[in-house]
Protein backbone atom coordinates (compact mmCIF):
# COMPACT_ATOMS: atom_id res chain seq x y z
CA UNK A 1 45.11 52.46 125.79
CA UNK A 2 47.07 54.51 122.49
CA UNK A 3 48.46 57.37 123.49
CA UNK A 4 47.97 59.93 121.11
CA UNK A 5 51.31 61.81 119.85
CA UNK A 6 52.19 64.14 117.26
CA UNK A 7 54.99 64.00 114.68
CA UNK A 8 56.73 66.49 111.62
CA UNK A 9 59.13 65.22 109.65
CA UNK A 10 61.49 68.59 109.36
CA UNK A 11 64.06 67.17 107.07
CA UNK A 12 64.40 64.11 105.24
CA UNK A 13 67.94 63.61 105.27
CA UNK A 14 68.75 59.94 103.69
CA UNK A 15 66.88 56.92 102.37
CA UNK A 16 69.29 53.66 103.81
CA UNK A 17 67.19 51.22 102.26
CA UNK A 18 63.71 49.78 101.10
CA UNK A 19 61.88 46.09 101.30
CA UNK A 20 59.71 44.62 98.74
CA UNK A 21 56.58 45.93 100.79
CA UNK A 22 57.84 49.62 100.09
CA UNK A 23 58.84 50.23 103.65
CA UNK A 24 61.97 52.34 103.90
CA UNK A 25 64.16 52.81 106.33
CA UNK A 26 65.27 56.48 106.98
CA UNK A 27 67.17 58.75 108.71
CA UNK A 28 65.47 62.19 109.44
CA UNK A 29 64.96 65.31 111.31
CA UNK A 30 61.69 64.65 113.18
CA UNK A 31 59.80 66.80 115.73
CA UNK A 32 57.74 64.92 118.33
CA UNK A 33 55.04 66.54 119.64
CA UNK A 34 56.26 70.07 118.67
CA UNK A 35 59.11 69.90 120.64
CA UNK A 36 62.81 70.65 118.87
CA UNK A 37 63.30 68.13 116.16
CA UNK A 38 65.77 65.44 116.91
CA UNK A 39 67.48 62.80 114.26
CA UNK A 40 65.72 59.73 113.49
CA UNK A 41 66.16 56.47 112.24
CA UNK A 42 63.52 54.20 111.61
CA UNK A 43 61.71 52.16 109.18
CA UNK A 44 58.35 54.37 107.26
CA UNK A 45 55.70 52.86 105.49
CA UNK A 46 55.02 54.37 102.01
CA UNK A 47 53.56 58.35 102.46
CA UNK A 48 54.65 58.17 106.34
CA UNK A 49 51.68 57.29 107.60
CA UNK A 50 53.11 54.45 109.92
CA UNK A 51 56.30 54.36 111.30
CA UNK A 52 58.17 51.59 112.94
CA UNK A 53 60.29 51.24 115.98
CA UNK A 54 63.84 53.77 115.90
CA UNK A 55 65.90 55.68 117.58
CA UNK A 56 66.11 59.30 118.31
CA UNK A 57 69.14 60.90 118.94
CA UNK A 58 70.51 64.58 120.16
CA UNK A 59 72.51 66.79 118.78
CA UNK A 60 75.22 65.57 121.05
CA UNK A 61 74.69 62.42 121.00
CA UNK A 62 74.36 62.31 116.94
CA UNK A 63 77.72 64.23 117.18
CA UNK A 64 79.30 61.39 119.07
CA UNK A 65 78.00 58.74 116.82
CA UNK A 66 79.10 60.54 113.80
CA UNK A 67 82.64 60.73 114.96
CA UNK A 68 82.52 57.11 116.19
CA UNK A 69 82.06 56.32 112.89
CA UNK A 70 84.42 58.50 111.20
CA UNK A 71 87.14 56.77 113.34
CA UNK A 72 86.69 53.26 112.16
């Protein structure tokens, strides 16, 4: 059984990179099933209208990466 969900992408923030089928993979401000958006990273087909497997990530914990990586 699919379970039906809904998605907006808010803000496209960065493209990271792109295949030879067009796929990209990108980081983003999405909102899943109007809740508050969260940032994403995951690969999009062309036009977003399939999506594969990512990550979503809080404000907090998108805060902790980022410094995590600022510190390397």
């Amino acid at each position: 059984m699919t379970q039906e969900f809904s998605y907006e992408i808010v803000e496209e923030i960065a493209v990271l990179s792109e295949n030879p089928k067009g796929w990209r993979k990108e980081f983003n401000l999405v909102s899943w099933n109007e809740r508050p958006p969260k940032f994403d990273l995951r690969d999009w087909a062309p036009n977003h209208e399939k999506m594969g497997k990512g990550i979503t990530l809080s404000n907090e914990e998108f805060e902790t990466l980022r410094d995590a990586i600022k510190s390397m």
